[in-house]
N, C-alpha and C. Protein backbone atom coordinates (compact mmCIF):
# COMPACT_ATOMS: atom_id res chain seq x y z
N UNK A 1 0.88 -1.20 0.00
CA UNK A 1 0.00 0.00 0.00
C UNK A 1 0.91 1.23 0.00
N UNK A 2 0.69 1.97 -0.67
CA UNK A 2 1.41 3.41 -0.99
C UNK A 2 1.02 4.29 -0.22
N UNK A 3 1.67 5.30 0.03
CA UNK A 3 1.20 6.55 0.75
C UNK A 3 0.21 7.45 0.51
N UNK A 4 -0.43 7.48 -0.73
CA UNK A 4 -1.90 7.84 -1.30
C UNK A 4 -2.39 6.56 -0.63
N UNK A 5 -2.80 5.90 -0.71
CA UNK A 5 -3.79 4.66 0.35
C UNK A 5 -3.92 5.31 1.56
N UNK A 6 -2.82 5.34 2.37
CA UNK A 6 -2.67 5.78 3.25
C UNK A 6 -3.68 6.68 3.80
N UNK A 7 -3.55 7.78 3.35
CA UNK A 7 -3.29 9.06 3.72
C UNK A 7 -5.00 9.30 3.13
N UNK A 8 -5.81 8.31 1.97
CA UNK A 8 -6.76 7.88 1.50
C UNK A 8 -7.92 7.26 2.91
N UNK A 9 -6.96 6.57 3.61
CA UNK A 9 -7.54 5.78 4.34
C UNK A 9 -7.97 6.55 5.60
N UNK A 10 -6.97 7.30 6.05
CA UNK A 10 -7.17 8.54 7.29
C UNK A 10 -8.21 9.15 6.76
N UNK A 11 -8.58 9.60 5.74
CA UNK A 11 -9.48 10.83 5.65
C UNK A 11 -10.87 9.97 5.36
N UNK A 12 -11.08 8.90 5.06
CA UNK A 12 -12.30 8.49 5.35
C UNK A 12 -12.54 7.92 6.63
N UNK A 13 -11.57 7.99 7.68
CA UNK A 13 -11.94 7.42 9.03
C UNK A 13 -12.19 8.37 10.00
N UNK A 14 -11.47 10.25 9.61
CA UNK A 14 -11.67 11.11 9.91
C UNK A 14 -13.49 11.26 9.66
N UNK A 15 -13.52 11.24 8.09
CA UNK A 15 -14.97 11.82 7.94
C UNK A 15 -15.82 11.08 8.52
N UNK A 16 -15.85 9.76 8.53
CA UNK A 16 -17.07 8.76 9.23
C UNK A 16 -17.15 9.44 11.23
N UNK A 17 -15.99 9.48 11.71
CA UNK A 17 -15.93 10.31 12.86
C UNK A 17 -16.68 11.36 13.04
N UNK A 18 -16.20 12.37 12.34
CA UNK A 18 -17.23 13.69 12.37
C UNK A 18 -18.72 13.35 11.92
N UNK A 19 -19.03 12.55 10.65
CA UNK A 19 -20.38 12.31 10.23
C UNK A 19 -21.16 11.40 11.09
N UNK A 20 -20.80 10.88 12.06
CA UNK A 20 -21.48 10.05 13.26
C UNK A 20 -21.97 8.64 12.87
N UNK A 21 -22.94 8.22 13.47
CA UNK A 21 -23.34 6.66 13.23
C UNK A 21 -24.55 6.77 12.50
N UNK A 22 -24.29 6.14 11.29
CA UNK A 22 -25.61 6.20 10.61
C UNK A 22 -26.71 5.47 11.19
N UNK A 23 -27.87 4.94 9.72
CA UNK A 23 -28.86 4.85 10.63
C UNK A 23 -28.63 2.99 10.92
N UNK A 24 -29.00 2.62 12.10
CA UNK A 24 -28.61 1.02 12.26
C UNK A 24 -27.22 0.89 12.56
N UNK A 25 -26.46 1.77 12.71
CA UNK A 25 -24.89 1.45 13.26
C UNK A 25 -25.10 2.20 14.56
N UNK A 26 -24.08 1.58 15.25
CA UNK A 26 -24.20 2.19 16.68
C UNK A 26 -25.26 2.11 17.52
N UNK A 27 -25.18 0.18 17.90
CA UNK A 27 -26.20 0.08 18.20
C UNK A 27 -26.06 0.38 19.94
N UNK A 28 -25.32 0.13 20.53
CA UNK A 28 -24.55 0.98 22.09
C UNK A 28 -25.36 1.96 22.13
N UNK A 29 -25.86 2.94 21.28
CA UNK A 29 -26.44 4.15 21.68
C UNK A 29 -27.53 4.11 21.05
N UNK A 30 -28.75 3.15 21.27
CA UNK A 30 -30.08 3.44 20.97
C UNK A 30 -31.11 4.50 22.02
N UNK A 31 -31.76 5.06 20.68
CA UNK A 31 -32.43 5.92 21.32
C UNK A 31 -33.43 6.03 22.46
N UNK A 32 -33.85 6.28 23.11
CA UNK A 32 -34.42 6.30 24.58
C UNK A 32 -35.89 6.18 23.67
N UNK A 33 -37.11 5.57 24.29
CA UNK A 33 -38.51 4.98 24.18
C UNK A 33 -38.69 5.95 25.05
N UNK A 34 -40.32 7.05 24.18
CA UNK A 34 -40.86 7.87 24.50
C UNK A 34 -40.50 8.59 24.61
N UNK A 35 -39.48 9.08 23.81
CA UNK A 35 -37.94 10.89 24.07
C UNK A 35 -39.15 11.78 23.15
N UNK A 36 -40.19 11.30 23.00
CA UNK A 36 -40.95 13.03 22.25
C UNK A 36 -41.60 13.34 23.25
N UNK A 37 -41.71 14.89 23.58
CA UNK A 37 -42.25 15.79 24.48
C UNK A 37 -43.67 15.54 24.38
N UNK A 38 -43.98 15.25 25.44
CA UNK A 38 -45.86 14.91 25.37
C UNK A 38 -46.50 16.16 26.28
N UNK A 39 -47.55 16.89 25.22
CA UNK A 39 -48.13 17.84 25.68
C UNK A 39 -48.99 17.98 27.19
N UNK A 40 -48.97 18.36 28.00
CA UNK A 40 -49.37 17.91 28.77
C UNK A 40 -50.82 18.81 28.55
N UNK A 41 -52.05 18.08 28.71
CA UNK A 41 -53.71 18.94 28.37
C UNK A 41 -53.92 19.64 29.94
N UNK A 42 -54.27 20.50 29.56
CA UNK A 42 -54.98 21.24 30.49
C UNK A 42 -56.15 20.50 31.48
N UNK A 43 -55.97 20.59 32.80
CA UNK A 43 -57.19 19.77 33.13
C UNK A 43 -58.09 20.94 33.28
N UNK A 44 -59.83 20.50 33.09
CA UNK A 44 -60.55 21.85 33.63
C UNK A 44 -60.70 21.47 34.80
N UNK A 45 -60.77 23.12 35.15
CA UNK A 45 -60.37 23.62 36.53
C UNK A 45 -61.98 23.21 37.35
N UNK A 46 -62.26 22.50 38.44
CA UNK A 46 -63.30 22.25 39.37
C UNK A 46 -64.09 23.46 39.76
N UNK A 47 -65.97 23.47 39.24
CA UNK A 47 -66.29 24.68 39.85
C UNK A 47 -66.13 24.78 41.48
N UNK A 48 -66.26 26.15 41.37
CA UNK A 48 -66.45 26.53 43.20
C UNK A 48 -67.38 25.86 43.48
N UNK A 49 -67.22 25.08 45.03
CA UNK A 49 -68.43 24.68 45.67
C UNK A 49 -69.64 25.65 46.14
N UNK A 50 -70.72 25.68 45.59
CA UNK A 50 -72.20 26.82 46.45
C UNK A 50 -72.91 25.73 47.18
N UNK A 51 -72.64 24.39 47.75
CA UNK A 51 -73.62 23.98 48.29
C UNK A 51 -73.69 23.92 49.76
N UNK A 52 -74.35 23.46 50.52
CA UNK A 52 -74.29 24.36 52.02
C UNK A 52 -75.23 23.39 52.61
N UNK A 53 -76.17 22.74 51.78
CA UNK A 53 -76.88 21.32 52.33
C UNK A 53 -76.34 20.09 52.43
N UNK A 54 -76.23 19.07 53.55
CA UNK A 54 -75.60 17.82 53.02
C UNK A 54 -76.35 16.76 53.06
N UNK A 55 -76.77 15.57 52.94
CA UNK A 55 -77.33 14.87 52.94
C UNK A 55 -76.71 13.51 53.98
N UNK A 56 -77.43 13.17 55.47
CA UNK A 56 -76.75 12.23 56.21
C UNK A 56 -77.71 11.10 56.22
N UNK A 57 -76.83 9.61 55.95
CA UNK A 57 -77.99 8.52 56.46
C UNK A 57 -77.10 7.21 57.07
N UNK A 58 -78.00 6.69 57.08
CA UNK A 58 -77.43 5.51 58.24
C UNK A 58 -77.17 6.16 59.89
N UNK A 59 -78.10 6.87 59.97
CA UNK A 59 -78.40 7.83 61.40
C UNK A 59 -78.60 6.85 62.32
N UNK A 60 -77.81 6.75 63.52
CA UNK A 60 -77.96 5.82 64.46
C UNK A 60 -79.07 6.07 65.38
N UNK A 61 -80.13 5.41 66.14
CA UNK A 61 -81.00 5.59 66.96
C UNK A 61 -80.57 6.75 68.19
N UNK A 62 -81.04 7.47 68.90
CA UNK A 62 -80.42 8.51 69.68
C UNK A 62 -80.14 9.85 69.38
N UNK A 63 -79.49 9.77 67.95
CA UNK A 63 -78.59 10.49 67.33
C UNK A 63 -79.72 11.33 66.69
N UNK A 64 -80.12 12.22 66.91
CA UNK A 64 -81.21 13.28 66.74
C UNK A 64 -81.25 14.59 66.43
N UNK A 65 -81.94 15.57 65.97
CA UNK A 65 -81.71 17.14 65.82
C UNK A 65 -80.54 17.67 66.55
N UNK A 66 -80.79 17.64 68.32
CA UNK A 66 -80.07 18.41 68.73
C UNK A 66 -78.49 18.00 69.02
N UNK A 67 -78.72 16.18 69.04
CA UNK A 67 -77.30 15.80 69.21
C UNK A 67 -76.61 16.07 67.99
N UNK A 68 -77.48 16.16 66.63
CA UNK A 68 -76.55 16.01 65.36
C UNK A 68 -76.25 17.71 65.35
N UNK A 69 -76.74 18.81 66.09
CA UNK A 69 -76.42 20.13 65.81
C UNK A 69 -75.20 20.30 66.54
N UNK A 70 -75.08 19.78 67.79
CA UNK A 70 -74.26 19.92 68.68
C UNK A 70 -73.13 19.33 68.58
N UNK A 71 -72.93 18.20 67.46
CA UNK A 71 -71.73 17.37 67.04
C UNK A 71 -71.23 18.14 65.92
N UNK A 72 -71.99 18.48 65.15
CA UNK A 72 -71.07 19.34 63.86
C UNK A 72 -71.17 20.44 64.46
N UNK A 73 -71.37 21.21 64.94
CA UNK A 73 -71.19 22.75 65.21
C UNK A 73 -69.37 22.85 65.29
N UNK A 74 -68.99 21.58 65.54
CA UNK A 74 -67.07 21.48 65.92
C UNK A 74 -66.69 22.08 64.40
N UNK A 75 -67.39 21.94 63.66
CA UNK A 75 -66.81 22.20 61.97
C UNK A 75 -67.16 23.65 61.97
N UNK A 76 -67.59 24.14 62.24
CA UNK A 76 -68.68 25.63 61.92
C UNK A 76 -69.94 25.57 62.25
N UNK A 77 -70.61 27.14 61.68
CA UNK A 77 -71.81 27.44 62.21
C UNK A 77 -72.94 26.73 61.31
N UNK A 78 -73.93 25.98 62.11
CA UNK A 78 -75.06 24.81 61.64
C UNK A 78 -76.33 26.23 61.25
N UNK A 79 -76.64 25.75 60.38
CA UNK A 79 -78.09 26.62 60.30
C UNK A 79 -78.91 26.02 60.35
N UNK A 80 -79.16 24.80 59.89
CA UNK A 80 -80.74 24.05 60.09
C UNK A 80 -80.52 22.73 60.15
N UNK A 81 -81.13 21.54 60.91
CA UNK A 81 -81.07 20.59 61.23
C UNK A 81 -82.45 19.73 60.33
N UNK A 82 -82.74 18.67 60.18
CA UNK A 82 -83.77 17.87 59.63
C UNK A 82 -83.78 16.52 59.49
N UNK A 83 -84.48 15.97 60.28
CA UNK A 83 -84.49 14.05 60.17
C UNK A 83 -86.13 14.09 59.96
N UNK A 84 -85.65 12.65 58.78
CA UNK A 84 -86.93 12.23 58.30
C UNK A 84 -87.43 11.41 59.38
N UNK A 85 -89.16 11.43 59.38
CA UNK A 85 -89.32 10.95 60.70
C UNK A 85 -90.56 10.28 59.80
N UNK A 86 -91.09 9.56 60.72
CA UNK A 86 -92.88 8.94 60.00
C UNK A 86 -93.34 9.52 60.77
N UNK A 87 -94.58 9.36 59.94
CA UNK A 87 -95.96 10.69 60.06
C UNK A 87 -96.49 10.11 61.14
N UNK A 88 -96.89 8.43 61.27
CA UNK A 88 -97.57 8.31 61.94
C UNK A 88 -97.12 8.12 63.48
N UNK A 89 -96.38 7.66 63.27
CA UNK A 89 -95.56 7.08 64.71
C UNK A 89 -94.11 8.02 65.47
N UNK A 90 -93.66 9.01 64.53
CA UNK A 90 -93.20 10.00 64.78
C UNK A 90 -91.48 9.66 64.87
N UNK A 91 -91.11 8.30 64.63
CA UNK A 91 -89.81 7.69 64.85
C UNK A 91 -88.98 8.18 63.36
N UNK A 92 -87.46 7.81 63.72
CA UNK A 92 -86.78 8.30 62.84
C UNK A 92 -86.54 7.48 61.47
N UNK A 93 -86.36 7.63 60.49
CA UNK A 93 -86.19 7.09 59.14
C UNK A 93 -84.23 6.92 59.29
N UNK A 94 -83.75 7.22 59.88
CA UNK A 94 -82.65 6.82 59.94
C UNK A 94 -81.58 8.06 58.64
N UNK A 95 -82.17 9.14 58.15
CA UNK A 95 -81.56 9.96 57.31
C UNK A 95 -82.19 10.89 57.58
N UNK A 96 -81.00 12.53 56.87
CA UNK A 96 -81.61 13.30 57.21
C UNK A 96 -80.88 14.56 56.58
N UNK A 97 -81.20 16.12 56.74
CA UNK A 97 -79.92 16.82 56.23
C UNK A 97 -79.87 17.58 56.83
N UNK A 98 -78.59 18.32 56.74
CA UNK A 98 -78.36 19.45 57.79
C UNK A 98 -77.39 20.80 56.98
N UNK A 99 -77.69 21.76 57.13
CA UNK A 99 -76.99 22.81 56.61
C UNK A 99 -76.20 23.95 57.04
N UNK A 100 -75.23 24.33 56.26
CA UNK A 100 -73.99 25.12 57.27
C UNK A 100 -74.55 26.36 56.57
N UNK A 101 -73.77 27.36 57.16
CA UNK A 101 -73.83 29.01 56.58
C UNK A 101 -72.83 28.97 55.53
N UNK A 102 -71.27 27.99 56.04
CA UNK A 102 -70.36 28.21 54.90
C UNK A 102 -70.06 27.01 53.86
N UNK A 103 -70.01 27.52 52.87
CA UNK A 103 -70.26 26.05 51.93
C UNK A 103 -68.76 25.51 51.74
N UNK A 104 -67.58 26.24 52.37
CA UNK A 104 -66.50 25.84 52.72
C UNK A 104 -65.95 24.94 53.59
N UNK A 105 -67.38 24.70 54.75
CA UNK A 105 -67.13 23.62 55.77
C UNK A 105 -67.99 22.63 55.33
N UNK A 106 -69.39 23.06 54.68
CA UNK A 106 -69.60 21.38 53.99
C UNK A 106 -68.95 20.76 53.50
N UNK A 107 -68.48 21.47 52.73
CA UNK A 107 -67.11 20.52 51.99
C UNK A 107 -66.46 19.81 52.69
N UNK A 108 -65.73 20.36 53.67
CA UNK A 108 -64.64 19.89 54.29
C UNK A 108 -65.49 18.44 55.21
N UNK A 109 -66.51 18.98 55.55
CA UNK A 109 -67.80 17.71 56.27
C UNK A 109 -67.95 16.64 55.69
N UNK A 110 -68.30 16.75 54.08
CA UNK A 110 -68.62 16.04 53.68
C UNK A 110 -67.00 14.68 53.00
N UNK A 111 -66.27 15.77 53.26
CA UNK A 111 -64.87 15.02 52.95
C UNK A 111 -64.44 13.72 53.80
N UNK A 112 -64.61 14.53 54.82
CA UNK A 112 -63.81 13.81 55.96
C UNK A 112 -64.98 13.04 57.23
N UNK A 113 -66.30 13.35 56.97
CA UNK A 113 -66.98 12.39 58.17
C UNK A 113 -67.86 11.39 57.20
N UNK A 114 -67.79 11.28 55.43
CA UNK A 114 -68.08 10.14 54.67
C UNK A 114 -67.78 9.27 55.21
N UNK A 115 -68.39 7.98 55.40
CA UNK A 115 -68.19 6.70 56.21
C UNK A 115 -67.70 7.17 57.45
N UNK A 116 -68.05 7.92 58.32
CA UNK A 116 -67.60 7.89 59.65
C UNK A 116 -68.15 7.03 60.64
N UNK A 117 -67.51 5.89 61.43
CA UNK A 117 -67.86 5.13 62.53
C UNK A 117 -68.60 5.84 63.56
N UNK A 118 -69.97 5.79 63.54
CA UNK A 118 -70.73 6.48 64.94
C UNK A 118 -71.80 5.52 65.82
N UNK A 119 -71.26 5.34 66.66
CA UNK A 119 -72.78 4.21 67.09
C UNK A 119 -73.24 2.84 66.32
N UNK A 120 -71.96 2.17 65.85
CA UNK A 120 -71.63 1.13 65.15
C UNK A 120 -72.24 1.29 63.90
N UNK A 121 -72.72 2.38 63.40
CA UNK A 121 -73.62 2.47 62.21
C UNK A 121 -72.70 3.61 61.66
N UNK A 122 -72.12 3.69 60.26
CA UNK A 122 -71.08 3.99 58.94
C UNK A 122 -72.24 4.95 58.58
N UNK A 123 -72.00 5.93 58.44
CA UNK A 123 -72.47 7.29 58.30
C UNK A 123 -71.90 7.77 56.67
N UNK A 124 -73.46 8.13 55.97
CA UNK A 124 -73.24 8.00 54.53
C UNK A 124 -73.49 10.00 54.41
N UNK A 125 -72.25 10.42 54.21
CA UNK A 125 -72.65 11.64 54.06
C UNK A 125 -72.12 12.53 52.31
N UNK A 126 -72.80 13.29 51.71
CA UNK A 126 -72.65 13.72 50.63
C UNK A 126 -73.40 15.40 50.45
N UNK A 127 -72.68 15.89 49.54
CA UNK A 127 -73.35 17.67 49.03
C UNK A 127 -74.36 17.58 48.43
N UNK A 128 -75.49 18.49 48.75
CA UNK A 128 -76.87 18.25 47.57
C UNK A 128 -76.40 19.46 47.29
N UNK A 129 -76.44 19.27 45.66
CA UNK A 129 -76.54 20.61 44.81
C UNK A 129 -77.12 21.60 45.19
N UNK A 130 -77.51 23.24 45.00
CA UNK A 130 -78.57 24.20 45.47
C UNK A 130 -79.61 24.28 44.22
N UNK A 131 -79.28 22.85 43.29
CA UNK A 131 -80.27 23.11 42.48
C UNK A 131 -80.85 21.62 42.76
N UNK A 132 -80.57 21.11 43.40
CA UNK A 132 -81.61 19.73 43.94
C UNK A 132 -81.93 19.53 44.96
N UNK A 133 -81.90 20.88 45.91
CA UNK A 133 -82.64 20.66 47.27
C UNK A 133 -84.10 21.24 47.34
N UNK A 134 -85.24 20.34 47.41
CA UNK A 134 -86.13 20.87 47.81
C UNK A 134 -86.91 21.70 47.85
N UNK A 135 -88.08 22.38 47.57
CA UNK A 135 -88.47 24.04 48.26
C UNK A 135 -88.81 23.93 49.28
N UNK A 136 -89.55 22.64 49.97
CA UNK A 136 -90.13 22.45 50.74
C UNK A 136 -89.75 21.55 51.88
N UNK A 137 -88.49 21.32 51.87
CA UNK A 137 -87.24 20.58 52.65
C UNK A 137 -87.06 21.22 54.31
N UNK A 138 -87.19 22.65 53.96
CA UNK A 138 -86.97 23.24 55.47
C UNK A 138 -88.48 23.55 56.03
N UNK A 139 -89.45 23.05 55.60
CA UNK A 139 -91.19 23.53 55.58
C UNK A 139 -91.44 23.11 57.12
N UNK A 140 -91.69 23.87 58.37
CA UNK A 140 -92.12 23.52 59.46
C UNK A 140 -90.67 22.66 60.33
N UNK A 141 -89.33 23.62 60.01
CA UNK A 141 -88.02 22.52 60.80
C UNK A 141 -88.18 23.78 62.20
N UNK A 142 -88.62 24.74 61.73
CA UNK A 142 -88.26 25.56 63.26
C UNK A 142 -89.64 24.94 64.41
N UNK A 143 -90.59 24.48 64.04
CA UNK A 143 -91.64 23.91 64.80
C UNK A 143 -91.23 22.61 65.56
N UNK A 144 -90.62 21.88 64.93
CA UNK A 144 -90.09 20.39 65.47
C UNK A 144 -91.11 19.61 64.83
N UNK A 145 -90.90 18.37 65.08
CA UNK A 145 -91.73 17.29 64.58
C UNK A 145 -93.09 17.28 65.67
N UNK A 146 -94.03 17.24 65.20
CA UNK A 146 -95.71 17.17 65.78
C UNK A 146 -96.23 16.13 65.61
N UNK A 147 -96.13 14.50 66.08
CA UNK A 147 -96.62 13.14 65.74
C UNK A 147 -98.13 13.84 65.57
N UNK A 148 -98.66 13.23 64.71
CA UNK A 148 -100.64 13.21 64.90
C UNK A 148 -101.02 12.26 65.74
N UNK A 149 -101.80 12.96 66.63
CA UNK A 149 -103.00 12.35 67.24
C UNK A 149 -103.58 11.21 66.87
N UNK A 150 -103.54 10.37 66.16
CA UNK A 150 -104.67 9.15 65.95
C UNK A 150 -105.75 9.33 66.48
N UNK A 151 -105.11 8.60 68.08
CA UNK A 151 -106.49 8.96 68.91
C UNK A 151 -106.99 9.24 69.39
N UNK A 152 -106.79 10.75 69.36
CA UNK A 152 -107.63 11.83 69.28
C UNK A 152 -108.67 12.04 68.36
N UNK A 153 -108.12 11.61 67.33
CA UNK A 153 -108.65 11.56 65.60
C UNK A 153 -110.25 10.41 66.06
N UNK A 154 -109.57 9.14 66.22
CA UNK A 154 -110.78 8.78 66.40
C UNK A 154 -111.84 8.92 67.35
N UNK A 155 -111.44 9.33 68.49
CA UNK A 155 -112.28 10.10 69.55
C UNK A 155 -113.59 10.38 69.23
N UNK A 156 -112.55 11.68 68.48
CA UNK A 156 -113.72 12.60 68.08
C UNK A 156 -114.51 12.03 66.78
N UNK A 157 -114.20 11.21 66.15
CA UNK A 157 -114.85 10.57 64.73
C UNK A 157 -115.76 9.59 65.78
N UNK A 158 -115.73 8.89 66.90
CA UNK A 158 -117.20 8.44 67.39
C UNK A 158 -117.60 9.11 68.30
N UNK A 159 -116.97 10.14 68.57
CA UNK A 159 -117.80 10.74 69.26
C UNK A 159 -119.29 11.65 69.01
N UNK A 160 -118.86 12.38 67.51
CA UNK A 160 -119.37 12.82 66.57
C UNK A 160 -120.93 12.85 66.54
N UNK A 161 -121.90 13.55 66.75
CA UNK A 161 -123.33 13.32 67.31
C UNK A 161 -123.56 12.44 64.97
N UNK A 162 -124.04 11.72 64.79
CA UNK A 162 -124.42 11.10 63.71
C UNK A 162 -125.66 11.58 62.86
N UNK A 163 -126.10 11.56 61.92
CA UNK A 163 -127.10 12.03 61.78
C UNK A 163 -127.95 10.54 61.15
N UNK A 164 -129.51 10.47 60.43
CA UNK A 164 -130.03 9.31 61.05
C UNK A 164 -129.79 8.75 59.70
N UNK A 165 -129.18 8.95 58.68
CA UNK A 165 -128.61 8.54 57.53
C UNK A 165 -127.02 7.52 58.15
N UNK A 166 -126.66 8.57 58.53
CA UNK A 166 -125.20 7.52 59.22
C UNK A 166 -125.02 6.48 60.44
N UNK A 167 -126.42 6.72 60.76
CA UNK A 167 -126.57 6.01 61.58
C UNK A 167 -127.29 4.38 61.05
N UNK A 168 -127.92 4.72 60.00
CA UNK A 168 -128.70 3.56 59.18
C UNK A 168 -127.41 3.03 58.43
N UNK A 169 -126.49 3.65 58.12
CA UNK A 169 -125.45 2.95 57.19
C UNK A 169 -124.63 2.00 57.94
N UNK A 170 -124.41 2.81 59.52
CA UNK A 170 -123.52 1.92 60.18
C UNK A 170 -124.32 0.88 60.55
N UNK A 171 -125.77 0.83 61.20
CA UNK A 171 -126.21 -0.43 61.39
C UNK A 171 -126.34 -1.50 60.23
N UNK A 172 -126.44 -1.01 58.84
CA UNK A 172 -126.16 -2.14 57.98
C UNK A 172 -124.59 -2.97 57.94
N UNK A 173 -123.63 -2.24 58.07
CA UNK A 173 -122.86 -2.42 57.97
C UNK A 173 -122.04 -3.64 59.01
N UNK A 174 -122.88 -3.20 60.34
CA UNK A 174 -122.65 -4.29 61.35
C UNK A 174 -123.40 -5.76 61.13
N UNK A 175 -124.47 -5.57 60.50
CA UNK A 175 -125.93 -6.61 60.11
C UNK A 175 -124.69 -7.39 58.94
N UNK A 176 -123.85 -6.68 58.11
CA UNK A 176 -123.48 -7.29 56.80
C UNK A 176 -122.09 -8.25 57.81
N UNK A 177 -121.73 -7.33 58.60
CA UNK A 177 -120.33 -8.08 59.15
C UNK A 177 -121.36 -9.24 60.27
N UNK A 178 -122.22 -9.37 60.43
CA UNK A 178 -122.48 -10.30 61.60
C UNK A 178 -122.77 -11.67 60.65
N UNK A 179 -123.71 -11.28 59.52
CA UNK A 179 -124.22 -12.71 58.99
C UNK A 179 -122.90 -13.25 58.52
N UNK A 180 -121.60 -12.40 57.81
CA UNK A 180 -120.60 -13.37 57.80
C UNK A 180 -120.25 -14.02 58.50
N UNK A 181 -120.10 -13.36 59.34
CA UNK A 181 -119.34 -14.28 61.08
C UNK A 181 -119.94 -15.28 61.34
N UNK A 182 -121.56 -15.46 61.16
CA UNK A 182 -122.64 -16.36 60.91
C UNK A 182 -122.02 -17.70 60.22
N UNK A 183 -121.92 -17.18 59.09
CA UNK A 183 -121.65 -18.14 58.01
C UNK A 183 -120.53 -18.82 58.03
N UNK A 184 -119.15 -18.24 58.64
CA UNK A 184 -117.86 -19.11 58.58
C UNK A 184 -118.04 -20.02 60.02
N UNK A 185 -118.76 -19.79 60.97
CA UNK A 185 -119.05 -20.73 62.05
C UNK A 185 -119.55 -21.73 61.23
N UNK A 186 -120.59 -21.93 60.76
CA UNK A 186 -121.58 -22.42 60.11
C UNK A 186 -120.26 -23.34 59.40
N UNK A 187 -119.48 -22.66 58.84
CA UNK A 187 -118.74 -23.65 57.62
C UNK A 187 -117.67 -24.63 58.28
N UNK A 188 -117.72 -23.91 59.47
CA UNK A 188 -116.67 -24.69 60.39
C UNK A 188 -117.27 -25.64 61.16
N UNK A 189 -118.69 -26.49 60.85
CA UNK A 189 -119.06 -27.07 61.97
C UNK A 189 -119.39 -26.84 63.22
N UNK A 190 -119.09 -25.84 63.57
CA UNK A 190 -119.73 -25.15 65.08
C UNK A 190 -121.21 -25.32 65.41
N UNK A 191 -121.69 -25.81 66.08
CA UNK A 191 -122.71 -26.08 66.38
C UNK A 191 -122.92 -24.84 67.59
N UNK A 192 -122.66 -23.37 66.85
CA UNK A 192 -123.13 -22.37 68.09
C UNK A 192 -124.38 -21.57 67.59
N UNK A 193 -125.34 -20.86 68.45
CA UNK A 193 -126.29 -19.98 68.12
C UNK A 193 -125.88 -18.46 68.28
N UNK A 194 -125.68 -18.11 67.80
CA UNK A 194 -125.29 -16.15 67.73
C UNK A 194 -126.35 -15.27 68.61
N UNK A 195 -126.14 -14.89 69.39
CA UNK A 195 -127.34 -14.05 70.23
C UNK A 195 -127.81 -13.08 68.84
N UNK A 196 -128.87 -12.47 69.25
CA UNK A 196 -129.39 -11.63 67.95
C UNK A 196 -128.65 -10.37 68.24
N UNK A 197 -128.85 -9.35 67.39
CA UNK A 197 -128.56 -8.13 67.37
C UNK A 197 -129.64 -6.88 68.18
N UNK A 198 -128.61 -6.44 69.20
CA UNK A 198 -129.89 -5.37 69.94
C UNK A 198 -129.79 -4.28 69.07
N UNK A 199 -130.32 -3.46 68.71
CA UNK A 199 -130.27 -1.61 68.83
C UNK A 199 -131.62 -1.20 68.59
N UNK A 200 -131.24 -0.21 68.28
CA UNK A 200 -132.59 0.80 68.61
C UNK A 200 -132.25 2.20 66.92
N UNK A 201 -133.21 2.47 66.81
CA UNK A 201 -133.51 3.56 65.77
C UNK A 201 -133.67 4.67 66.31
N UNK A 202 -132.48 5.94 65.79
CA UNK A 202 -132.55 6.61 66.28
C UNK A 202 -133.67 8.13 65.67
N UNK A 203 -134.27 8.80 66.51
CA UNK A 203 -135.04 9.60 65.85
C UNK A 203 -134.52 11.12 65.44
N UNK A 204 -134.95 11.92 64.37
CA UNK A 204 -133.95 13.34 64.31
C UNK A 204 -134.55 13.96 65.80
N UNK A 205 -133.15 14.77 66.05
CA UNK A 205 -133.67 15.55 66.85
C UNK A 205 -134.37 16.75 66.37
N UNK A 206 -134.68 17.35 67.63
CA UNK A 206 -136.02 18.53 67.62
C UNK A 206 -135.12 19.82 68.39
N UNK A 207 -135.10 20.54 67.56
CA UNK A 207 -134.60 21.93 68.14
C UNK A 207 -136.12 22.40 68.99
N UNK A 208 -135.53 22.80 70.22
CA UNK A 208 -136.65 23.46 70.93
C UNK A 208 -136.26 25.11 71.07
N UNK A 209 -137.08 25.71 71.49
CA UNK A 209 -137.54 26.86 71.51
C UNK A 209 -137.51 27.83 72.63
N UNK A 210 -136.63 28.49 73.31
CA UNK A 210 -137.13 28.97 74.65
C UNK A 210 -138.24 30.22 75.05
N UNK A 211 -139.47 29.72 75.53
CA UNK A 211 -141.07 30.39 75.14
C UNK A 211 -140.98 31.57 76.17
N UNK A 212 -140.98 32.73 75.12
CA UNK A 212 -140.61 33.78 76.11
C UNK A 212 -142.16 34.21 76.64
């Protein structure tokens, strides 16, 4: 080999140097998986909370208006208290809602006492929207709960002076319930006699007059 070879040979080992590793040579230095810049998206931003009602259930027995005002008041100021109760018997439904002044501590309420251990009963608490509460949700909460009377109710329903129309309806009505009672003895073999039916007919009354 001559000194043109040579000197031939340097300058293409120079240029491959400077011109780097083509493509598929140099395999020592493969490129890194996932090296393109990934945009990162904007997340949208969470509206402000406005809600201020929360919704509690799995309410333990005991656990009532004033105990449930007097337990959250530790968070902030309570504005209205409410457990569902039955109409007739006046006992609790076991849920209920209650509302703050700041819709900054519902939040925080509803964060942190979700599933809370109270009275062995897991306390289900959540935000009602201010567009899904109610109109009629706070209707009679400053009065308290008022069980009805029943029986009082019926008291006064026999007590009721009758007039001689309602009075003819109810005696049929007893005449219709007796001959049944009649009849399923009867079907049962009973060999009993039914005393008869007493009453009496009543007459209208007479407004009197005081004869001056």
């Amino acid at each position: 080999m001559g000194l043109r070879d040579k000197k031939r040979n340097q300058r293409r080992v120079l240029s491959r140097r400077s011109a780097g590793p083509k493509t598929g040579e140099g395999k020592d230095f493969l490129p890194l998986e996932g090296k393109e810049k990934r945009i990162k998206e904007k997340q949208p931003e969470e509206p402000e909370n406005t809600a201020t009602v929360l919704y509690i259930g799995h309410i333990p027995h005991g656990f009532y208006e004033d105990q449930m005002q007097g337990f959250f008041q530790q968070f902030g100021a309570v504005k209205r208290v409410r457990i569902s109760r039955n109409r007739k018997t006046g006992k609790s439904k076991h849920y209920g809602y209650i509302e703050f002044e700041n819709p900054e501590v519902a939040k925080i309420v509803a964060d942190e006492m979700n599933n809370y251990l109270l009275y062995e009963h897991t306390l289900q608490i959540a935000l009602v929207p201010p567009e899904k509460v109610h109109a009629k949700l706070w209707k009679g909460v400053r009065k308290g709960f008022v069980p009805i009377d029943r029986v009082e109710i019926e008291r006064k329903k026999l007590s009721k002076d009758k007039t001689v129309d309602e009075h003819k309806r109810m005696l049929e009505g007893i005449v219709k319930r007796d001959e049944k009672r009649r009849k399923r003895i009867k079907a049962a073999g009973i060999d009993y006699e039914c005393p008869a039916l007493v009453g009496f007919q009543p007459s209208a009354k007479k407004i009197k007059f005081d004869e001056d």
